[in-house]
N, C-alpha and C. Protein backbone atom coordinates (compact mmCIF):
# COMPACT_ATOMS: atom_id res chain seq x y z
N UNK A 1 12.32 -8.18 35.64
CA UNK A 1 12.25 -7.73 34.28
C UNK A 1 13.64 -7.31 33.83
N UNK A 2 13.81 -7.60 32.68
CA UNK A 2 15.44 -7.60 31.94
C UNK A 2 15.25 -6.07 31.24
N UNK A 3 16.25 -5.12 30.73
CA UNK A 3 16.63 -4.01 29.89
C UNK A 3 17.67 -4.47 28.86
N UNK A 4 17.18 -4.66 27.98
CA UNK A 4 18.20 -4.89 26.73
C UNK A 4 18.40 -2.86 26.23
N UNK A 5 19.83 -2.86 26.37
CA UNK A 5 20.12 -1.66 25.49
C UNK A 5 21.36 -1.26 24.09
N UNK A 6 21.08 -0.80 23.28
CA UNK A 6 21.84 -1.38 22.12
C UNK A 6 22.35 -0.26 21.33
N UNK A 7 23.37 0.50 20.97
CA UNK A 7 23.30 1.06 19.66
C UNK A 7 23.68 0.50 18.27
N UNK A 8 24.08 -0.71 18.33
CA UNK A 8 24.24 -1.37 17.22
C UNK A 8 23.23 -3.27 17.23
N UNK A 9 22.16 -3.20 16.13
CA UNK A 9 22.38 -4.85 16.18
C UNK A 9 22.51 -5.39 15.23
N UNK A 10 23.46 -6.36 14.76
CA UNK A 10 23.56 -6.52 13.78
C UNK A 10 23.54 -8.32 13.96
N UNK A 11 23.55 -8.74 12.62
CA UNK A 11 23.45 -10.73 12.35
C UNK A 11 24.53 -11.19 12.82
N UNK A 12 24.67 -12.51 13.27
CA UNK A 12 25.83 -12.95 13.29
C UNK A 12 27.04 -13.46 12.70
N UNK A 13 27.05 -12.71 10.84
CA UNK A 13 27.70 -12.59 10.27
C UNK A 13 28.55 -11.05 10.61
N UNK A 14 27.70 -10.33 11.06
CA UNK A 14 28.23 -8.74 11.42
C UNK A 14 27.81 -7.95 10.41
N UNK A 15 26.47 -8.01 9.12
CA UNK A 15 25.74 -7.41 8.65
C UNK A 15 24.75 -7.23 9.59
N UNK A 16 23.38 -6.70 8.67
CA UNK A 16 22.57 -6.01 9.10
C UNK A 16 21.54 -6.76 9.57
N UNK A 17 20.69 -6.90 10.54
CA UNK A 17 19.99 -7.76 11.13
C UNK A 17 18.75 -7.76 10.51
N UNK A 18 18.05 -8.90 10.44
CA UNK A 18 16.78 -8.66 9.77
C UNK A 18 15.95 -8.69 10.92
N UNK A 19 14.58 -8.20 10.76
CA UNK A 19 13.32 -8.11 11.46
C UNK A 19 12.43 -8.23 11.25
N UNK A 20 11.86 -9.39 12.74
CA UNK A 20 10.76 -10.23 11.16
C UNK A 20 9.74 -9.88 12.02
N UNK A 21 8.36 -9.71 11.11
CA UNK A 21 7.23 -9.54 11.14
C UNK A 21 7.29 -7.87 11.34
N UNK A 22 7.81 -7.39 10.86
CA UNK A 22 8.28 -5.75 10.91
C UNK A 22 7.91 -5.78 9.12
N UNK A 23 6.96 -4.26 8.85
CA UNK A 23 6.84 -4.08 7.43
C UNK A 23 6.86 -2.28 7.28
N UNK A 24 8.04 -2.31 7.55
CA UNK A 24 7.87 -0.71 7.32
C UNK A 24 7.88 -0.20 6.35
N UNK A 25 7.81 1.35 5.56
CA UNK A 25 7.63 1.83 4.42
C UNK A 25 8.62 1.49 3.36
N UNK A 26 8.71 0.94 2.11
CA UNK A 26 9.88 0.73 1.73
C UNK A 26 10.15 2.50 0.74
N UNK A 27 9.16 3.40 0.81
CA UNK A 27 9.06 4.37 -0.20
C UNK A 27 8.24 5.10 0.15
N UNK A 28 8.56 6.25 0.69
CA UNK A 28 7.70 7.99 1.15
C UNK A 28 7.87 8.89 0.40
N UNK A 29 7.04 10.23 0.61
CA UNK A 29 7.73 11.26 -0.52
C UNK A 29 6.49 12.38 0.11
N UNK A 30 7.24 13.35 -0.11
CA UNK A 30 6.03 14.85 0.26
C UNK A 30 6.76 15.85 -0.69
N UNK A 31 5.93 16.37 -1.40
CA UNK A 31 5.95 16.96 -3.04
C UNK A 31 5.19 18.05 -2.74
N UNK A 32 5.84 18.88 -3.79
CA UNK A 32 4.75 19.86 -4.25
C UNK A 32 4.81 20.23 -5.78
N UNK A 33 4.02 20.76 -5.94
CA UNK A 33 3.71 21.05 -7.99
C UNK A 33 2.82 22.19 -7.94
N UNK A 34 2.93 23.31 -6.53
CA UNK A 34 2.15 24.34 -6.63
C UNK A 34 3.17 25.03 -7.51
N UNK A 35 3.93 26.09 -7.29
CA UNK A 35 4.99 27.20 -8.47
C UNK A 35 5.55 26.49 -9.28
N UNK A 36 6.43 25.33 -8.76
CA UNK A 36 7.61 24.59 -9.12
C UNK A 36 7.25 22.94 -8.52
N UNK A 37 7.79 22.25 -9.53
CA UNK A 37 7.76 20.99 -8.76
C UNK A 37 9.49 20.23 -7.99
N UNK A 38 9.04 20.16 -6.45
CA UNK A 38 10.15 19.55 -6.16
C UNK A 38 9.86 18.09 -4.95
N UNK A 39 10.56 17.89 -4.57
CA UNK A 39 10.69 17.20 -3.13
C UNK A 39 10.79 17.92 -2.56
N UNK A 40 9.95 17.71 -1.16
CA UNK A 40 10.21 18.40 0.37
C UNK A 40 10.63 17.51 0.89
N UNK A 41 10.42 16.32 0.91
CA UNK A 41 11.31 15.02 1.70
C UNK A 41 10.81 13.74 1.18
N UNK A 42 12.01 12.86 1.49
CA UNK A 42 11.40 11.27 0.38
C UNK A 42 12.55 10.21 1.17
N UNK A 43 12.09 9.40 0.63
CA UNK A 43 12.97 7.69 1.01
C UNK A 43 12.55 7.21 -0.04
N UNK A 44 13.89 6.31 -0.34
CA UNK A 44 14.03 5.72 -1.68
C UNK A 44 13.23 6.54 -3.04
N UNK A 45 13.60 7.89 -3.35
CA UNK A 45 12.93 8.22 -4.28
C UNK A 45 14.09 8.87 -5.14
N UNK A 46 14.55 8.16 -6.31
CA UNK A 46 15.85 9.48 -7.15
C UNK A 46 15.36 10.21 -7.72
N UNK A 47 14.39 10.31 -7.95
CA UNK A 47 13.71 11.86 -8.56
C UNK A 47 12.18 11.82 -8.58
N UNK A 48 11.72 12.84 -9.61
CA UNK A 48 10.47 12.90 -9.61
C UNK A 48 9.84 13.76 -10.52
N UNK A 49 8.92 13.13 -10.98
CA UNK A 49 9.04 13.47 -12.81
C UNK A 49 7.63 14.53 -12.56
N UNK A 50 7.19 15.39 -13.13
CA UNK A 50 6.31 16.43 -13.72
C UNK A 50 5.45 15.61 -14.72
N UNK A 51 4.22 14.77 -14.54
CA UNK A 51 3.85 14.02 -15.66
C UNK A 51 2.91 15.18 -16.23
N UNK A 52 1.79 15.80 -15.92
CA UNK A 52 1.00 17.08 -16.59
C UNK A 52 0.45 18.09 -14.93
N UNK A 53 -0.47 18.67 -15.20
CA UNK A 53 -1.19 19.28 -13.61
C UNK A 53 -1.18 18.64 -12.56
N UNK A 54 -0.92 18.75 -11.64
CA UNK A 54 -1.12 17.88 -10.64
C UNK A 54 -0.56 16.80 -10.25
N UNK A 55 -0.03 15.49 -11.63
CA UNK A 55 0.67 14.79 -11.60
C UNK A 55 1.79 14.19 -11.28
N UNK A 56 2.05 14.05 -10.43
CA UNK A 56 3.83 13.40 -10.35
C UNK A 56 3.85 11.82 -10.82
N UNK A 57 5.24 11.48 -10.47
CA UNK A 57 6.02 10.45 -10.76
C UNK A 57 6.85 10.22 -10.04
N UNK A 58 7.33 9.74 -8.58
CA UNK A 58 8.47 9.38 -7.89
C UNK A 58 8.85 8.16 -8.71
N UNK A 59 9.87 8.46 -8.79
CA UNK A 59 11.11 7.15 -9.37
C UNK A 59 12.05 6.75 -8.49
N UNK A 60 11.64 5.03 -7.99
CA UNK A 60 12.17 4.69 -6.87
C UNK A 60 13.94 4.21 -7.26
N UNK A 61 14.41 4.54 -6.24
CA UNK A 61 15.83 4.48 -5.92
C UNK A 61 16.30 2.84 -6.16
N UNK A 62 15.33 1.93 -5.44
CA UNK A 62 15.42 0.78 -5.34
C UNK A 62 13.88 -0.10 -6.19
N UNK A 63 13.83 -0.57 -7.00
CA UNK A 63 12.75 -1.20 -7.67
C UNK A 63 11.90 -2.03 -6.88
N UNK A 64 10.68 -2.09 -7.17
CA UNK A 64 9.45 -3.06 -6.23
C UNK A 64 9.93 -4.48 -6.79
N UNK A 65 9.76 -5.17 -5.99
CA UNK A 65 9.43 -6.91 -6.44
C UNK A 65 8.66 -7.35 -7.83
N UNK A 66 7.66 -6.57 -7.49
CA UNK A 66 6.44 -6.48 -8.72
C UNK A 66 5.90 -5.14 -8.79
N UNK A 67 4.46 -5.03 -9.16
CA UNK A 67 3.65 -3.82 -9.22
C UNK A 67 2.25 -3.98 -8.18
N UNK A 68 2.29 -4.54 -7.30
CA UNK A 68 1.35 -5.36 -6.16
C UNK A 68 1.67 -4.78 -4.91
N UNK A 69 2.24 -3.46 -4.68
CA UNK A 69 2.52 -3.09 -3.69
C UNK A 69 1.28 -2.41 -3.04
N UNK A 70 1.14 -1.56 -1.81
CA UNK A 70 0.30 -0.54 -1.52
C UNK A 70 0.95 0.89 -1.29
N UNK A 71 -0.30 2.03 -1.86
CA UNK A 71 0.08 3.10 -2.03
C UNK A 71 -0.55 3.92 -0.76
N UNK A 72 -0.57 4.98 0.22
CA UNK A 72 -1.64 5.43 0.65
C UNK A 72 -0.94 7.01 -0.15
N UNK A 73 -2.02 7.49 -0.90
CA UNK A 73 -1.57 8.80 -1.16
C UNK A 73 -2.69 10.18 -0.69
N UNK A 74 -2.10 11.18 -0.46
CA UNK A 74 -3.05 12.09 0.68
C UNK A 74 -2.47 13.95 -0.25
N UNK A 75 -3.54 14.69 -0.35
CA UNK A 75 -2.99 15.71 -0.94
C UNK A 75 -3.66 16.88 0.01
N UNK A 76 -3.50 18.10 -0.21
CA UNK A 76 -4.16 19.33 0.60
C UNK A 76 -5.54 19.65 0.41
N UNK A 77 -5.50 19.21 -1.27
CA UNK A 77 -6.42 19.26 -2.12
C UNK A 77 -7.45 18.32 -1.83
N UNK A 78 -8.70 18.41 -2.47
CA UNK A 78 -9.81 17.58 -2.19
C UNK A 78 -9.65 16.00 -2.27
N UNK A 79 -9.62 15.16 -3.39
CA UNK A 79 -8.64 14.04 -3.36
C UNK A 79 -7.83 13.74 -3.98
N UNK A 80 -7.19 12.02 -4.51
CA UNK A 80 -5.97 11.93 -4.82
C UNK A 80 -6.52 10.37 -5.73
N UNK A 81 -5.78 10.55 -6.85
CA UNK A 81 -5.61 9.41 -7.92
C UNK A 81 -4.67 8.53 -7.87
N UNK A 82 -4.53 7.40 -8.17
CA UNK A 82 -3.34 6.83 -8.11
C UNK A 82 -3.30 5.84 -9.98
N UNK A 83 -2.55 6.24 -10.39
CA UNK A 83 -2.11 4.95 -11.50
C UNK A 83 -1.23 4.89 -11.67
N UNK A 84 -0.87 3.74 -12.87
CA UNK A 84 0.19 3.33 -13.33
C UNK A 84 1.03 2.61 -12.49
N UNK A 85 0.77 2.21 -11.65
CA UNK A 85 2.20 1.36 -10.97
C UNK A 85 2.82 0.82 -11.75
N UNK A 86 3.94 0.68 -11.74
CA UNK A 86 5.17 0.16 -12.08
C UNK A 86 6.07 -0.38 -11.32
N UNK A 87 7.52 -0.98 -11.58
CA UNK A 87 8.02 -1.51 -10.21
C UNK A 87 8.92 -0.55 -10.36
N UNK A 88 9.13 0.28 -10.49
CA UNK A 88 9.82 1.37 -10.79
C UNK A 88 9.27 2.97 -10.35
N UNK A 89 8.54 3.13 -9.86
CA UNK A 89 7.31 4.18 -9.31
C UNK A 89 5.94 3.90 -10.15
N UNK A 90 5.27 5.19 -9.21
CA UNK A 90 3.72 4.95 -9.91
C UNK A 90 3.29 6.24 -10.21
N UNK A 91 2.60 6.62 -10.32
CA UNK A 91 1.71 8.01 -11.17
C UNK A 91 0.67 8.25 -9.74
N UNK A 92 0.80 9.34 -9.37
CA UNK A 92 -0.58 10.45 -8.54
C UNK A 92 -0.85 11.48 -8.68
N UNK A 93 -2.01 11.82 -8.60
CA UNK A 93 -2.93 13.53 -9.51
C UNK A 93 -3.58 13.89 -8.29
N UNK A 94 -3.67 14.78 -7.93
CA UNK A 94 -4.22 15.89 -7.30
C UNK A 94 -5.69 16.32 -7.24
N UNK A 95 -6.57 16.45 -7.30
CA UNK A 95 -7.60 16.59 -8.16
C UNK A 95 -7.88 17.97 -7.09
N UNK A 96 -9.29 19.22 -7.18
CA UNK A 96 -9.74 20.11 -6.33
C UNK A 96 -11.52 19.51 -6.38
N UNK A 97 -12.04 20.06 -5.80
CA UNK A 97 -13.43 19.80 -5.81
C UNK A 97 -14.63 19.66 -6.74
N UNK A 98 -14.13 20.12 -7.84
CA UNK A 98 -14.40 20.22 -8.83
C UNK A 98 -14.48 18.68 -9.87
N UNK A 99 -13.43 17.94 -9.02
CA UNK A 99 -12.50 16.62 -9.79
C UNK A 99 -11.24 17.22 -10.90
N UNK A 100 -10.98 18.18 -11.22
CA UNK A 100 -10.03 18.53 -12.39
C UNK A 100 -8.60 18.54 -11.79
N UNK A 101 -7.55 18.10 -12.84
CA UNK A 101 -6.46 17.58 -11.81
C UNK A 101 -6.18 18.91 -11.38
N UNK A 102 -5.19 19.10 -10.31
CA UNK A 102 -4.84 20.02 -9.92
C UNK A 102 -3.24 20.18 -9.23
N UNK A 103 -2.66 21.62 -9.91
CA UNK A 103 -1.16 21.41 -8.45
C UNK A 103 -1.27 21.85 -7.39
N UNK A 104 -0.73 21.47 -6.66
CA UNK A 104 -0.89 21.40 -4.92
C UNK A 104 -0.11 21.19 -4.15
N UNK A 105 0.41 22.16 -3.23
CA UNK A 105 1.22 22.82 -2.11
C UNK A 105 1.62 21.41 -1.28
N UNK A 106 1.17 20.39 -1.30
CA UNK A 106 1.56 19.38 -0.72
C UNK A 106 0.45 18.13 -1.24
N UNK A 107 1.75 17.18 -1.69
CA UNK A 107 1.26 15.91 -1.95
C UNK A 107 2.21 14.90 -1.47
N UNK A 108 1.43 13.95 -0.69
CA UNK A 108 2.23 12.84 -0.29
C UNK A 108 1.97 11.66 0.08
N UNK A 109 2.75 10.81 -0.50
CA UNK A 109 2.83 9.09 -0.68
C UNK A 109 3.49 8.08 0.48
N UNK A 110 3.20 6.91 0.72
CA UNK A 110 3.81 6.23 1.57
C UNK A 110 3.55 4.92 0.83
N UNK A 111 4.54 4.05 0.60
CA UNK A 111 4.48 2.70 -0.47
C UNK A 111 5.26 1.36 0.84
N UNK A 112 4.33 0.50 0.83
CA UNK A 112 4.80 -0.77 1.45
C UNK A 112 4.36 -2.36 0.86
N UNK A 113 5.44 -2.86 0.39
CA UNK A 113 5.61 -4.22 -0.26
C UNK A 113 7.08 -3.82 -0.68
N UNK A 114 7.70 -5.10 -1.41
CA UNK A 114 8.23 -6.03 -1.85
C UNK A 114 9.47 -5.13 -2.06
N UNK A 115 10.95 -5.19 -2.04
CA UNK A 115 11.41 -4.75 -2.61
C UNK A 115 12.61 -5.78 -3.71
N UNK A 116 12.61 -5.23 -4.87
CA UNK A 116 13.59 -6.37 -5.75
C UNK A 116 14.64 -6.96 -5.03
């Protein structure tokens, strides 16, 4: 049995190597909109908009291909909405048990497809 060990791999141009059949996240994010709305941590996200209660807006760093991507979104709260995609971010609400949107101590997204 062989050990390949590496800290760099790159193409044989000396860019960045591609990897195929590999689909990792192109877009994460863990939010909150309980006091204040901010980021607690993200990839590819330049900001993140306050749409009403509960609501955010990550605005991706790098644009989707299309609006055909997948979202998984997960909150503290009872469940989680998703609209509006765009190739540009998408819209998620919070909701409590009740269904009424809600803000919440932690909300967070993970997006995989296409990037422009």
């Amino acid at each position: 049995m062989s050990t390949l060990k590496a800290d760099t791999i790159q193409n044989t141009s000396g860019g960045a190597a591609t990897l195929t059949k590999q689909h990792a996240a192109k877009m994460w994010i863990q939010a909150t909109s309980a006091s204040s709305v901010s980021t607690q941590g993200s990839f590819n996200v330049s900001s993140l908009t306050d749409v009403n209660a509960g609501a955010l807006f990550p605005n991706a760093t790098n644009s989707f291909a299309n609006d055909d991507y997948s979202v998984s979104c997960v909150s503290n709260d009872y469940h989680v909405t998703l609209t509006d995609m765009q190739t540009g971010g998408f819209r998620y609400t919070s909701h409590n048990s009740s269904h009424s949107a809600t803000d919440s101590s932690k909300q967070c997204a993970t997006v995989h497809g296409d990037l422009a």
